[in-house]
N, C-alpha and C. Protein backbone atom coordinates (compact mmCIF):
# COMPACT_ATOMS: atom_id res chain seq x y z
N UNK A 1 19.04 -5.56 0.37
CA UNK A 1 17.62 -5.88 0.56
C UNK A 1 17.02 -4.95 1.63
N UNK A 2 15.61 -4.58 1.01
CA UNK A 2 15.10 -3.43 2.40
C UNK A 2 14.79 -4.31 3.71
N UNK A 3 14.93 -3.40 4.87
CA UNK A 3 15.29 -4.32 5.72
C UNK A 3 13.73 -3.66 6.86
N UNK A 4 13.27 -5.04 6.97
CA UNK A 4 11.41 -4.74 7.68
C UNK A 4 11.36 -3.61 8.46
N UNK A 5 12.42 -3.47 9.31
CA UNK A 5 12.35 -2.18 10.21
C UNK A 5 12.26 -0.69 10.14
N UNK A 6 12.36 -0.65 8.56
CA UNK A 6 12.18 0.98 8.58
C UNK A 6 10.44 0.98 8.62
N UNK A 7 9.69 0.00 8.26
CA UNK A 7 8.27 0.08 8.31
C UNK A 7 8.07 -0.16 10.06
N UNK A 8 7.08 0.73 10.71
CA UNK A 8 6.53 0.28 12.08
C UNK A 8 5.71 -1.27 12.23
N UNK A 9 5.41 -1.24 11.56
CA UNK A 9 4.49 -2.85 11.79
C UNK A 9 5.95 -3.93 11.58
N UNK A 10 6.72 -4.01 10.87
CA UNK A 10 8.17 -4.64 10.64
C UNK A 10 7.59 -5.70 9.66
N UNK A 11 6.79 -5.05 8.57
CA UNK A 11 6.55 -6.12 7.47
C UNK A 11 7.36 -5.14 6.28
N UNK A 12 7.86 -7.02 5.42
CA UNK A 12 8.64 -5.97 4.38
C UNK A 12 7.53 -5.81 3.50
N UNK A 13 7.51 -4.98 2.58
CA UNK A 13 6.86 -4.24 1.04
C UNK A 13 7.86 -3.85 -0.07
N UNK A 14 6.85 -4.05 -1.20
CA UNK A 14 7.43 -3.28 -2.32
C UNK A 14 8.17 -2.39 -2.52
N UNK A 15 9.14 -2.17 -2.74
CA UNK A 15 10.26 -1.18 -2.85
C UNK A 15 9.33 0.28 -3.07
N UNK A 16 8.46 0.41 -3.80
CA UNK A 16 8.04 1.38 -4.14
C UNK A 16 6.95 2.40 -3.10
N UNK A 17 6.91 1.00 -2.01
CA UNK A 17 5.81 1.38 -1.24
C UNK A 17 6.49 2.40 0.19
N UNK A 18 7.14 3.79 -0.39
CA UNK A 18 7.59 4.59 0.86
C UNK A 18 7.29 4.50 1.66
N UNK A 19 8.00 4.18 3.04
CA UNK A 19 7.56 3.67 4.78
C UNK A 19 7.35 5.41 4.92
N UNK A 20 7.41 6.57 4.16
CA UNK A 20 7.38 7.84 4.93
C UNK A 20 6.01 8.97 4.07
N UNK A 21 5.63 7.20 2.95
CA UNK A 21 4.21 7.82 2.63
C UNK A 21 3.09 7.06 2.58
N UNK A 22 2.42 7.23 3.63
CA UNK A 22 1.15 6.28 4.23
C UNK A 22 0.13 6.22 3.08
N UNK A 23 -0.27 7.65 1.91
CA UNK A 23 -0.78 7.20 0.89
C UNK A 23 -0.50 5.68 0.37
N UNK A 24 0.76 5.92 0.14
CA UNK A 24 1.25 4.24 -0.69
C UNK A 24 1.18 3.22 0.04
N UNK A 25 1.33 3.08 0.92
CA UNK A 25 1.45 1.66 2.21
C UNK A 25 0.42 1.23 1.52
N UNK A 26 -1.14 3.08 2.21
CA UNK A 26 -2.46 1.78 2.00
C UNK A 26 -2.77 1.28 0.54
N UNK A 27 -2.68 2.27 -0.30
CA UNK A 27 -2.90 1.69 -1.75
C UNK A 27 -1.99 0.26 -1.78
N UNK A 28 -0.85 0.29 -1.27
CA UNK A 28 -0.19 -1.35 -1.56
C UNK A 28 -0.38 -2.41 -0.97
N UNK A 29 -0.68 -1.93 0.17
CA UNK A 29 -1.27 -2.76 1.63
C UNK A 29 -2.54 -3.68 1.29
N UNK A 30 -3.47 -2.34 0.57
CA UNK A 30 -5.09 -2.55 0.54
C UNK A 30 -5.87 -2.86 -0.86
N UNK A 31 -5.14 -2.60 -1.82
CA UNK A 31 -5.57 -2.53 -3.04
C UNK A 31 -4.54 -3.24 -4.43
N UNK A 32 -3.55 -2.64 -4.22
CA UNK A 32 -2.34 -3.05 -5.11
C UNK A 32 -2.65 -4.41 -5.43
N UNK A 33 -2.85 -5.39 -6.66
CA UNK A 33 -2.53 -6.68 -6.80
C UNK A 33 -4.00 -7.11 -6.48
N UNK A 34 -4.59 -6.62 -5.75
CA UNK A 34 -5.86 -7.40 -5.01
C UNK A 34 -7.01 -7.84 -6.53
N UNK A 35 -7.27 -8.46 -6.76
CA UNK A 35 -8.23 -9.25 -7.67
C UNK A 35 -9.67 -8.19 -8.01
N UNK A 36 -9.81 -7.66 -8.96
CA UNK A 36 -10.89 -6.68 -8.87
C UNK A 36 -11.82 -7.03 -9.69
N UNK A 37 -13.46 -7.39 -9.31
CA UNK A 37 -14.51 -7.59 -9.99
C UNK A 37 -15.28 -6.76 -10.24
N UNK A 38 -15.49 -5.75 -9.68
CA UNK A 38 -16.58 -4.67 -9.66
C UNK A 38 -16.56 -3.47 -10.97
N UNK A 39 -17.08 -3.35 -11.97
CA UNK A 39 -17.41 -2.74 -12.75
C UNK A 39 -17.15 -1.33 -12.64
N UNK A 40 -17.57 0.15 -11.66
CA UNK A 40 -17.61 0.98 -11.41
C UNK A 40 -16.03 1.38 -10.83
N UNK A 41 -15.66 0.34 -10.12
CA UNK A 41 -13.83 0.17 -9.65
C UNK A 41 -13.69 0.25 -10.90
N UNK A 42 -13.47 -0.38 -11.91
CA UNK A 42 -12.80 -0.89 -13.19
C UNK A 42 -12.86 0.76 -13.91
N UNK A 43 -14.10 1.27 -13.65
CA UNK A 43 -14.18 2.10 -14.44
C UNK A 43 -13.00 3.26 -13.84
N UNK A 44 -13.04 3.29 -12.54
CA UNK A 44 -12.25 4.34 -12.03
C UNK A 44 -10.72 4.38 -11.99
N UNK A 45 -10.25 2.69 -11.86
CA UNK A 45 -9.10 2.05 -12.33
C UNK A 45 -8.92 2.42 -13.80
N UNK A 46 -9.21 2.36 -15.01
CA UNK A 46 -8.97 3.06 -16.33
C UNK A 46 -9.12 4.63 -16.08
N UNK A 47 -9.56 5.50 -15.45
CA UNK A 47 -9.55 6.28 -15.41
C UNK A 47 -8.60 7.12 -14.63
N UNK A 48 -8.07 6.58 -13.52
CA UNK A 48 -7.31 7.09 -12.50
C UNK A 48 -5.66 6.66 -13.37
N UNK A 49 -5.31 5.85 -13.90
CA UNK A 49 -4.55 4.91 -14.45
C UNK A 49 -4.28 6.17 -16.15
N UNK A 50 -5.25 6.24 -16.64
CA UNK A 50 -5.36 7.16 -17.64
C UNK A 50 -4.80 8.59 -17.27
N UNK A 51 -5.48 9.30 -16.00
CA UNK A 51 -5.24 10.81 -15.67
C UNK A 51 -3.76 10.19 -15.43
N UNK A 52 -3.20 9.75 -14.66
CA UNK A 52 -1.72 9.34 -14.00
C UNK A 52 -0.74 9.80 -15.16
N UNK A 53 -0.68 9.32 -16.55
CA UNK A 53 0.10 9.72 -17.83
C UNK A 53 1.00 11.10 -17.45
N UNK A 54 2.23 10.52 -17.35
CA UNK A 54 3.53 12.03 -17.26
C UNK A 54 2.90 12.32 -15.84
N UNK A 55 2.48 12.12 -14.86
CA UNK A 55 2.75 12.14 -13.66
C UNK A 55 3.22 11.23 -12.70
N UNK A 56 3.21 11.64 -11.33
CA UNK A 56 3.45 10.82 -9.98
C UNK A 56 2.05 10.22 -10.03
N UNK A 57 1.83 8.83 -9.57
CA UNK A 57 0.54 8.18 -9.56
C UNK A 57 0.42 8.60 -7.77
N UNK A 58 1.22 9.22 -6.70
CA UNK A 58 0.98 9.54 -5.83
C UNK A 58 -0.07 10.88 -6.17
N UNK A 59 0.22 11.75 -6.89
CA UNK A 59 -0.27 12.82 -7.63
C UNK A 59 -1.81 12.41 -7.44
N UNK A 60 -1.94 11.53 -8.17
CA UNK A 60 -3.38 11.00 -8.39
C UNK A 60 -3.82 10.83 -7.32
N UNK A 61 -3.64 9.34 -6.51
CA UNK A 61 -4.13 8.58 -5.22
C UNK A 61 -4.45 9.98 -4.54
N UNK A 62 -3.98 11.46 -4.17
CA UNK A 62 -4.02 12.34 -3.23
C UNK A 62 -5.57 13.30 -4.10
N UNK A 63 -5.88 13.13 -5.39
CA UNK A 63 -6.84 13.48 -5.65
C UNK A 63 -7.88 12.91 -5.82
N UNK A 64 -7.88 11.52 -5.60
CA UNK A 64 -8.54 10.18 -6.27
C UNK A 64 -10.11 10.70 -5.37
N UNK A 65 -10.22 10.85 -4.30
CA UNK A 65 -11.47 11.65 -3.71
C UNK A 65 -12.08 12.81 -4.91
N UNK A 66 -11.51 13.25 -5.03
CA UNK A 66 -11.96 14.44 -5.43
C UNK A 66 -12.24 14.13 -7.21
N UNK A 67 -11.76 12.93 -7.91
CA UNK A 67 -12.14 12.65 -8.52
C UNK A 67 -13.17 11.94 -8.37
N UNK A 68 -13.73 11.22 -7.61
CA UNK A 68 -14.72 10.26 -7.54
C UNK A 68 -15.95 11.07 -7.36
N UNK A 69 -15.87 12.11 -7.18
CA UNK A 69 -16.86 13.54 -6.88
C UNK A 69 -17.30 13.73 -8.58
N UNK A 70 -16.12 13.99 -8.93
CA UNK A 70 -15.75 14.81 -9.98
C UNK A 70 -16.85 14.50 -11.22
N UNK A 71 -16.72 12.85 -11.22
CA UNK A 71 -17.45 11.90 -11.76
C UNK A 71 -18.39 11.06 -11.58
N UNK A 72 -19.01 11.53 -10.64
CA UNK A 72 -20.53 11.08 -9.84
C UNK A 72 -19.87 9.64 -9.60
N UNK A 73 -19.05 9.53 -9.05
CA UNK A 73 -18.74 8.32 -8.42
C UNK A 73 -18.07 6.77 -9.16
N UNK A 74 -17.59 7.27 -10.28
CA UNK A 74 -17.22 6.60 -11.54
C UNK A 74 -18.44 5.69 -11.88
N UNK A 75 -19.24 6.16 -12.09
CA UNK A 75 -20.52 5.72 -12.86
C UNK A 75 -20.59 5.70 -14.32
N UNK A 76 -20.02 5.20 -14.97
CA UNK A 76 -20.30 5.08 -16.93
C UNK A 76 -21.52 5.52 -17.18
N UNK A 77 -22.48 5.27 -16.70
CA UNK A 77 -23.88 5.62 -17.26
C UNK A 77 -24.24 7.32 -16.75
N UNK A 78 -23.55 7.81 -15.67
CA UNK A 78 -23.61 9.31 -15.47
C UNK A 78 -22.87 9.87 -16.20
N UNK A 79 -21.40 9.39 -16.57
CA UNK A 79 -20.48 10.10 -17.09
C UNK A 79 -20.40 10.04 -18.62
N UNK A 80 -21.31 9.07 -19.01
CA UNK A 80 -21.15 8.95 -20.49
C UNK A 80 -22.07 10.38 -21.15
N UNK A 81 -23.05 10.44 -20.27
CA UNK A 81 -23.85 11.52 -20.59
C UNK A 81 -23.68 13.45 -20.45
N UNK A 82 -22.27 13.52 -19.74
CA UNK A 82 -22.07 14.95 -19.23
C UNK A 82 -22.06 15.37 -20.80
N UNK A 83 -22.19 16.70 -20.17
CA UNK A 83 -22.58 18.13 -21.11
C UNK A 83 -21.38 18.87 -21.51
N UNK A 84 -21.04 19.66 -22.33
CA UNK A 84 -20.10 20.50 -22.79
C UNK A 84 -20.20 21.69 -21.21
N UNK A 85 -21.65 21.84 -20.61
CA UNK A 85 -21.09 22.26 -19.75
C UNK A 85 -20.34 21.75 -18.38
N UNK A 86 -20.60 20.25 -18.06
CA UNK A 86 -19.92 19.78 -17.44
C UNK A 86 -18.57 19.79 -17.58
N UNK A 87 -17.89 19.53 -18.62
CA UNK A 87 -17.04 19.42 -19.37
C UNK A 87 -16.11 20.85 -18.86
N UNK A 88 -16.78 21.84 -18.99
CA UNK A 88 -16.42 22.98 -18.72
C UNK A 88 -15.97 23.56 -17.24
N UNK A 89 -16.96 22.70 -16.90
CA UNK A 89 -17.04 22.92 -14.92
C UNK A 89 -15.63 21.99 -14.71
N UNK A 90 -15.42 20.97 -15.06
CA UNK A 90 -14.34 19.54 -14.58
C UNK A 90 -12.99 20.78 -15.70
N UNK A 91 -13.05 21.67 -16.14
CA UNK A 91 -12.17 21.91 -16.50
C UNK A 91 -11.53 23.08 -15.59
N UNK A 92 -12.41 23.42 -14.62
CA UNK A 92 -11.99 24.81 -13.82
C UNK A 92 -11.84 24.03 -12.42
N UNK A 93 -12.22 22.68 -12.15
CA UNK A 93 -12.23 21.74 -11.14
C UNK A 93 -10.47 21.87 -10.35
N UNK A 94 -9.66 22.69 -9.61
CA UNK A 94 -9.02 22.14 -9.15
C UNK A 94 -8.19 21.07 -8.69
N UNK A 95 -9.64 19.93 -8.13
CA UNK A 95 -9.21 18.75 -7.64
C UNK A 95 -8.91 17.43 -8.08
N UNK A 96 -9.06 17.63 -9.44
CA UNK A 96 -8.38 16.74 -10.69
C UNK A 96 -7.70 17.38 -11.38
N UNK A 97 -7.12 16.60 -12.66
CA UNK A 97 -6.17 17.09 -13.39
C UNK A 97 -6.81 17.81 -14.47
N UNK A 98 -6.44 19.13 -14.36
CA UNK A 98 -7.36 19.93 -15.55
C UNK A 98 -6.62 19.93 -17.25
N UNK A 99 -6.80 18.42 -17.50
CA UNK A 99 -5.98 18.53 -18.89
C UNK A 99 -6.89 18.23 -19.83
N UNK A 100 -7.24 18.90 -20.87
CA UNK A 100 -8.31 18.68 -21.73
C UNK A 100 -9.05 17.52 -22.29
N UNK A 101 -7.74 17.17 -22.74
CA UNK A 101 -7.43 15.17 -23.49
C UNK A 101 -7.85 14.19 -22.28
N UNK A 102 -7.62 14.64 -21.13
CA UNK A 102 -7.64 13.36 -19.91
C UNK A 102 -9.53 13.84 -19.76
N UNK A 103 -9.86 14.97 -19.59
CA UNK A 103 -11.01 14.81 -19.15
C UNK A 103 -12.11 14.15 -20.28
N UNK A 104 -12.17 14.89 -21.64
CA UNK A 104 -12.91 14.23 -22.94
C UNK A 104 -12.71 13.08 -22.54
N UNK A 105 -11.36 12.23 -22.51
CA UNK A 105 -11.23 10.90 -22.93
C UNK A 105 -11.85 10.30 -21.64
N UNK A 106 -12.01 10.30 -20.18
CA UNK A 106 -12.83 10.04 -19.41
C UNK A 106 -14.18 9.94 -19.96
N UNK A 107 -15.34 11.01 -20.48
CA UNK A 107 -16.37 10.91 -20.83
C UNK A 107 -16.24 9.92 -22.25
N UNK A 108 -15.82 10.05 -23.35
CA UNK A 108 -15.52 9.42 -24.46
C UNK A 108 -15.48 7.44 -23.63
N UNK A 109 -14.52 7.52 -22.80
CA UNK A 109 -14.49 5.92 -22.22
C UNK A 109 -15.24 5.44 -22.11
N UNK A 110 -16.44 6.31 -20.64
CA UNK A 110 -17.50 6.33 -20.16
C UNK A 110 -18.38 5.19 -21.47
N UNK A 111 -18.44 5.66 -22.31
CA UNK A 111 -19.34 5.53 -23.70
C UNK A 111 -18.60 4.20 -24.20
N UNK A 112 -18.28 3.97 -24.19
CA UNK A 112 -17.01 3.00 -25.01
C UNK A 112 -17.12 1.68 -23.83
N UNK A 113 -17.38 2.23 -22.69
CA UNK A 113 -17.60 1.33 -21.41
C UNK A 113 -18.44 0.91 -21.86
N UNK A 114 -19.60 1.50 -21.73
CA UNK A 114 -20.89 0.43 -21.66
C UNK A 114 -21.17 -0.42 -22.97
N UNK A 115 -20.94 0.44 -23.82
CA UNK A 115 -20.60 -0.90 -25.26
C UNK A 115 -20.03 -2.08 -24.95
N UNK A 116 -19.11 -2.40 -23.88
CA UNK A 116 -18.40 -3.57 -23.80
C UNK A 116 -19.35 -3.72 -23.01
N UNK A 117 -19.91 -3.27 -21.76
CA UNK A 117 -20.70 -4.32 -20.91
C UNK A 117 -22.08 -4.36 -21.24
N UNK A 118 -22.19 -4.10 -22.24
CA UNK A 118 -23.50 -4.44 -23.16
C UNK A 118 -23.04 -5.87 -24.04
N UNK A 119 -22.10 -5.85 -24.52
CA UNK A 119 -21.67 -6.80 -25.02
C UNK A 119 -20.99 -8.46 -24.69
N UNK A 120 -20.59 -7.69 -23.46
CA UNK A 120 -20.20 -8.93 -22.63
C UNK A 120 -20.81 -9.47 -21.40
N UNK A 121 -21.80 -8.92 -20.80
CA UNK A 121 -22.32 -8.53 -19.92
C UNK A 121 -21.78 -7.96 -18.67
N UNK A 122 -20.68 -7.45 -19.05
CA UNK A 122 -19.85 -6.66 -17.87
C UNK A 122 -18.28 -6.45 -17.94
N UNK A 123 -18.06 -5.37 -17.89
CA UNK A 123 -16.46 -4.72 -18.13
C UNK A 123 -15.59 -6.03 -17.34
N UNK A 124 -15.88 -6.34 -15.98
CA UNK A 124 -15.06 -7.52 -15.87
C UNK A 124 -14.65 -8.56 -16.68
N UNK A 125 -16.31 -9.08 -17.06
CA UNK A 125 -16.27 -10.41 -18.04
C UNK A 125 -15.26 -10.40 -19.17
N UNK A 126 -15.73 -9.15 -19.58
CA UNK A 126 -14.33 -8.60 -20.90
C UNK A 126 -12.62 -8.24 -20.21
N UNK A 127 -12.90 -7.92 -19.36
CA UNK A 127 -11.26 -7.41 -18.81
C UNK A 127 -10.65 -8.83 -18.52
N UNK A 128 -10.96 -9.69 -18.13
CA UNK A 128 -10.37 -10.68 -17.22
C UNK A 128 -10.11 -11.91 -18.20
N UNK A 129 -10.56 -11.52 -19.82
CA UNK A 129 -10.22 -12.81 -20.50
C UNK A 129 -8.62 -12.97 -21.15
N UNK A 130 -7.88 -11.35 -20.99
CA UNK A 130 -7.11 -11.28 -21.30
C UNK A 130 -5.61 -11.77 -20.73
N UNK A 131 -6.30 -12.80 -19.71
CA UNK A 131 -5.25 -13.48 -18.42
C UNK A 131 -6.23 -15.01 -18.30
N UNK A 132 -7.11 -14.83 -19.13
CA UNK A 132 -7.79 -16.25 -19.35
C UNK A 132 -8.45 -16.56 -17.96
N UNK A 133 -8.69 -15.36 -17.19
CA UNK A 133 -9.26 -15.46 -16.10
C UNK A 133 -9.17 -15.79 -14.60
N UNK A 134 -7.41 -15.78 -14.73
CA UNK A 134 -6.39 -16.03 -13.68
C UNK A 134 -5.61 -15.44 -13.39
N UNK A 135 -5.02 -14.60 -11.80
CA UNK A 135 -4.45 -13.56 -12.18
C UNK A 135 -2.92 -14.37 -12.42
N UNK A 136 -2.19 -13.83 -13.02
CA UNK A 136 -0.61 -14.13 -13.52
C UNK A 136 0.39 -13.59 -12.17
N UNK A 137 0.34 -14.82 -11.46
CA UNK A 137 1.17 -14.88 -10.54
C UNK A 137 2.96 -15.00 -10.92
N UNK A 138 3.63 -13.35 -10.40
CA UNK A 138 5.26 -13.73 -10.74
C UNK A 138 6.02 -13.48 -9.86
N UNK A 139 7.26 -13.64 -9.67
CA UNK A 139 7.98 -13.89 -8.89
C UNK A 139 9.36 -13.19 -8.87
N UNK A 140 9.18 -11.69 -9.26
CA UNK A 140 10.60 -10.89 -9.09
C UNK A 140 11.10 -10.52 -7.71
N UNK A 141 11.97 -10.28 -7.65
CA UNK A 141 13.07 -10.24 -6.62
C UNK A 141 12.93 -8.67 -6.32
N UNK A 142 13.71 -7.92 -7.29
CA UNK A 142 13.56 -6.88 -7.75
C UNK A 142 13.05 -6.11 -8.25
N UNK A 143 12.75 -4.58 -8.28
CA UNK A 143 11.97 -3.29 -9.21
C UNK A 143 12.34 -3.64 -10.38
N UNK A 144 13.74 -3.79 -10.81
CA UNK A 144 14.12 -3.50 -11.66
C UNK A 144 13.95 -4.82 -12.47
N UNK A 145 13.56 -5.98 -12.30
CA UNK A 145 12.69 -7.10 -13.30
C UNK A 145 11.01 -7.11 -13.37
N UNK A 146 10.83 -6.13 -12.96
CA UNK A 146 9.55 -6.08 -13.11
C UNK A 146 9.06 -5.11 -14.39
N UNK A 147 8.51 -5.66 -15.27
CA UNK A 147 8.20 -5.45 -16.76
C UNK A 147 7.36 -4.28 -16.88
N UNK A 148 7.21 -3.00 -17.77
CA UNK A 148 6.16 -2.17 -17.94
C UNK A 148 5.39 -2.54 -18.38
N UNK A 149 5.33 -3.55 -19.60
CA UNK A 149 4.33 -3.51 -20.39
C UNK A 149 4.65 -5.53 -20.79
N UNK A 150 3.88 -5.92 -21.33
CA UNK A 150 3.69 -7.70 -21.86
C UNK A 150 3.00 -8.08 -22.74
N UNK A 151 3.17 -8.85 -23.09
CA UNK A 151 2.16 -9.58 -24.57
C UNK A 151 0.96 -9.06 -24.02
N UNK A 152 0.60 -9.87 -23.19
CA UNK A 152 -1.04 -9.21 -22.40
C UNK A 152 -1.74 -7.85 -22.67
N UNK A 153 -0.55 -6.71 -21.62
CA UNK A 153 -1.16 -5.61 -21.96
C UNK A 153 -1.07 -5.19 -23.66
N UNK A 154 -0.29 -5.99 -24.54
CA UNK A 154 -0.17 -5.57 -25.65
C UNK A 154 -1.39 -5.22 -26.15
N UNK A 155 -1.99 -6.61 -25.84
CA UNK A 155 -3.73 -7.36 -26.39
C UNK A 155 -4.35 -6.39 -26.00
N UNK A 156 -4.38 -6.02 -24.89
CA UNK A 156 -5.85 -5.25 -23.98
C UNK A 156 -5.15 -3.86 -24.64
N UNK A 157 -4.06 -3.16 -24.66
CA UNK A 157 -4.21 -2.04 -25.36
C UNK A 157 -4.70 -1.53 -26.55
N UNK A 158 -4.58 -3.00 -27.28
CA UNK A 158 -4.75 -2.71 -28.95
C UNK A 158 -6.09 -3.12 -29.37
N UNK A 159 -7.05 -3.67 -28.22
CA UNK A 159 -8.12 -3.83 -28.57
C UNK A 159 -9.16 -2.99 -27.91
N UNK A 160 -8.62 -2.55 -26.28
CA UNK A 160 -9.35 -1.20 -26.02
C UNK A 160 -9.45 -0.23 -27.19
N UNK A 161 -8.00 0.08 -27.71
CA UNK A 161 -8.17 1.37 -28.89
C UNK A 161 -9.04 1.03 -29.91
N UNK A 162 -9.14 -0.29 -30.11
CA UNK A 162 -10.00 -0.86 -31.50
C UNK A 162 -11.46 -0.53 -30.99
N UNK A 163 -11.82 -0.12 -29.38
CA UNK A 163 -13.36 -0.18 -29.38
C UNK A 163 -13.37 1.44 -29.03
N UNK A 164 -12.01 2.31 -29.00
CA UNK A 164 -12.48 3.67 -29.23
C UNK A 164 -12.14 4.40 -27.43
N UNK A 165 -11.21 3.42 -26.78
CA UNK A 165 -10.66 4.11 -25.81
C UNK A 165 -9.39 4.74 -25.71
N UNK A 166 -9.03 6.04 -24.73
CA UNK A 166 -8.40 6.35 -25.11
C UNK A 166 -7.50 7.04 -23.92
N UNK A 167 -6.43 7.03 -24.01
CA UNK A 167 -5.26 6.79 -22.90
C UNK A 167 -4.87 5.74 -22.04
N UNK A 168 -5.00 4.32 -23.10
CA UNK A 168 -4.97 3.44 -22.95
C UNK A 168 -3.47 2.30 -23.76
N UNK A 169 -2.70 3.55 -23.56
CA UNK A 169 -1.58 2.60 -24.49
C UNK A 169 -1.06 1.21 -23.76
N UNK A 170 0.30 0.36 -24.01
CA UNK A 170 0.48 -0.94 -23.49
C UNK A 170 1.01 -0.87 -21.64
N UNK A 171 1.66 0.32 -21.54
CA UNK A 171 2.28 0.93 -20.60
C UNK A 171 1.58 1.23 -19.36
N UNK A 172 0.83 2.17 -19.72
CA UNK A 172 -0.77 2.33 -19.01
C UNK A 172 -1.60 1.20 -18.78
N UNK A 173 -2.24 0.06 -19.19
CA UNK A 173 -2.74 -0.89 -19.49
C UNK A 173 -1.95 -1.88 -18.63
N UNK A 174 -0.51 -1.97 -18.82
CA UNK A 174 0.15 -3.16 -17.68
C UNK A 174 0.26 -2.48 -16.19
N UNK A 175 -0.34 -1.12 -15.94
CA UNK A 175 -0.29 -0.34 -14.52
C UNK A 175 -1.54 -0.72 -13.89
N UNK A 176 -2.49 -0.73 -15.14
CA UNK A 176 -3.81 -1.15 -14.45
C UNK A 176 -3.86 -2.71 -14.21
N UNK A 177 -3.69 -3.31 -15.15
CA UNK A 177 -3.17 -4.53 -14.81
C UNK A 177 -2.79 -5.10 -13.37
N UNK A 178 -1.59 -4.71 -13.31
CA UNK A 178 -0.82 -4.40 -11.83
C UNK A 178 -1.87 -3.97 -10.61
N UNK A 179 -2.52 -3.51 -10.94
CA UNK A 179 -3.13 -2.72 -9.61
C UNK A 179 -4.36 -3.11 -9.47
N UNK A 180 -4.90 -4.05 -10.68
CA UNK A 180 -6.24 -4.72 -10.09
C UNK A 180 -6.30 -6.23 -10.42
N UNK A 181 -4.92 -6.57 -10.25
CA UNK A 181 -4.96 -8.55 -9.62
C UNK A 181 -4.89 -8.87 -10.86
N UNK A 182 -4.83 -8.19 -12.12
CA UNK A 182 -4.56 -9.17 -13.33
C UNK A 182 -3.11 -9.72 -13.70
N UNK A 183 -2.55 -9.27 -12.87
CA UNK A 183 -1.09 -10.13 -12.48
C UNK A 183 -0.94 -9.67 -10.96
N UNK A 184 -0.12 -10.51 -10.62
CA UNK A 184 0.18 -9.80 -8.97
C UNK A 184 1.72 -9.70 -9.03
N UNK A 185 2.14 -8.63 -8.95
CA UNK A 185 3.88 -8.34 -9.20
C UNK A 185 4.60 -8.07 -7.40
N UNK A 186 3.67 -8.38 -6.60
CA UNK A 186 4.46 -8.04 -5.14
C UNK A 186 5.89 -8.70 -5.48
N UNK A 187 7.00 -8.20 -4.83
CA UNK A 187 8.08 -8.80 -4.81
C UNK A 187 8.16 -10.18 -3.90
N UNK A 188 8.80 -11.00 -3.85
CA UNK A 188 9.01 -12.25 -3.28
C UNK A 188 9.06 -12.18 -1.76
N UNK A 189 9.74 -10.67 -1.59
CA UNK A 189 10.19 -10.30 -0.05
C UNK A 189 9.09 -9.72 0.64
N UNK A 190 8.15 -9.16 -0.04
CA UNK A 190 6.78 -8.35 0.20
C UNK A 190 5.80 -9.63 1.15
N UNK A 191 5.46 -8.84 2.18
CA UNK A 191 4.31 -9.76 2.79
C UNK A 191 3.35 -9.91 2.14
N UNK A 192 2.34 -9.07 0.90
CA UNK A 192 1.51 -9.22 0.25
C UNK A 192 1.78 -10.60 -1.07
N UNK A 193 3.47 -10.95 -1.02
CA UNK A 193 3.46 -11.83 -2.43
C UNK A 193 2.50 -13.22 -2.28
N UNK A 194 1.60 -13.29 -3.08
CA UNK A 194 0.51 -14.42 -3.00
C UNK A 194 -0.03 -14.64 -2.15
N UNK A 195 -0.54 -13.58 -1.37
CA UNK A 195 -1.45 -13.78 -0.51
C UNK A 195 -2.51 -13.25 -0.82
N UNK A 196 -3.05 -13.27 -2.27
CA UNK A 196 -4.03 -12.80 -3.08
C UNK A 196 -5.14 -13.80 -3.01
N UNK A 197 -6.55 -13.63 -2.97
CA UNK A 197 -7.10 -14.82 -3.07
C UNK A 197 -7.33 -15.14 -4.70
């Protein structure tokens, strides 16, 4: 069992949460698990969650600034509208991932976003029915019982794709999950386990 002291504060965390990379602390510290309502988060959560695919999600978190630039601030209603030359500019962009498929499918989402919160009256309202509106509190010990993917994300993958999103498989889908309170997976030993509101 990790033992509190390699962290300075002497709280234990998530196995995953490196005491020698302060990126991760705060993402696990500050965000990880935490219950997310806000629409424009949501949007950047599918999106950040999406670019991540065949990388380090540290990868990401260290560009996640420079994406939020990238994309006028994960705004659906700015981003649904970019241009082939935007398109072009985010492709010579450095400070994101310059992969063709990740950037389209960002704008393509964008579009696909607001259809749902036209429809539901908000990407939350729709995200959060797929947990019936509670986050799914569990109780592993270990990394290694902690599930990639679940009936759940099954649902939300196969019905995102049904409304035309895309880098959204079951895998991807139980990360975002994970990371915005639609289950809370802290380990048992983690100071964060259920201390979610």
């Amino acid at each position: 069992m990790k033992q509190a002291s390699i962290y300075p504060d002497q709280k234990m965390r998530c196995d995953w949460a490196n005491p020698k990379n302060q990126i991760y602390i705060d993402y696990h510290d500050n965000q990880w698990g935490v219950p997310l309502h806000d629409d424009n988060m949501w949007f950047e959560m599918l999106t950040l969650e999406g670019a991540q695919a065949g990388l380090s999600w540290e990868t990401i978190l260290k560009k996640r600034q420079e994406y939020k630039k990238a994309f006028k601030n994960f705004d659906p209603n700015k981003v649904a509208v970019m241009t082939e030359k935007d398109f072009n500019s985010l492709m010579q962009n450095p400070g994101i991932i310059r992969n063709r498929l990740k950037i389209s499918s960002t704008i393509n989402n964008a579009k696909a976003f607001i259809k749902i919160q036209k429809e539901f009256g908000s990407f939350d309202n729709y995200i959060w029915r797929f947990v019936d509106g509670k986050t799914i509190k569990n109780n592993w010990r270990s990394m290694p019982e902690v599930p990639t993917k679940t009936k759940e994300s099954d649902a939300m993958s196969k019905d995102l794709k049904k409304r035309g999103f895309k880098f959204v498989g079951t895998t991807i889908c139980y990360a975002l999950m994970q990371a915005t309170g639609l289950v809370d997976d802290h380990l048992v030993t983690c100071f964060k386990h259920k201390k979610q509101i």
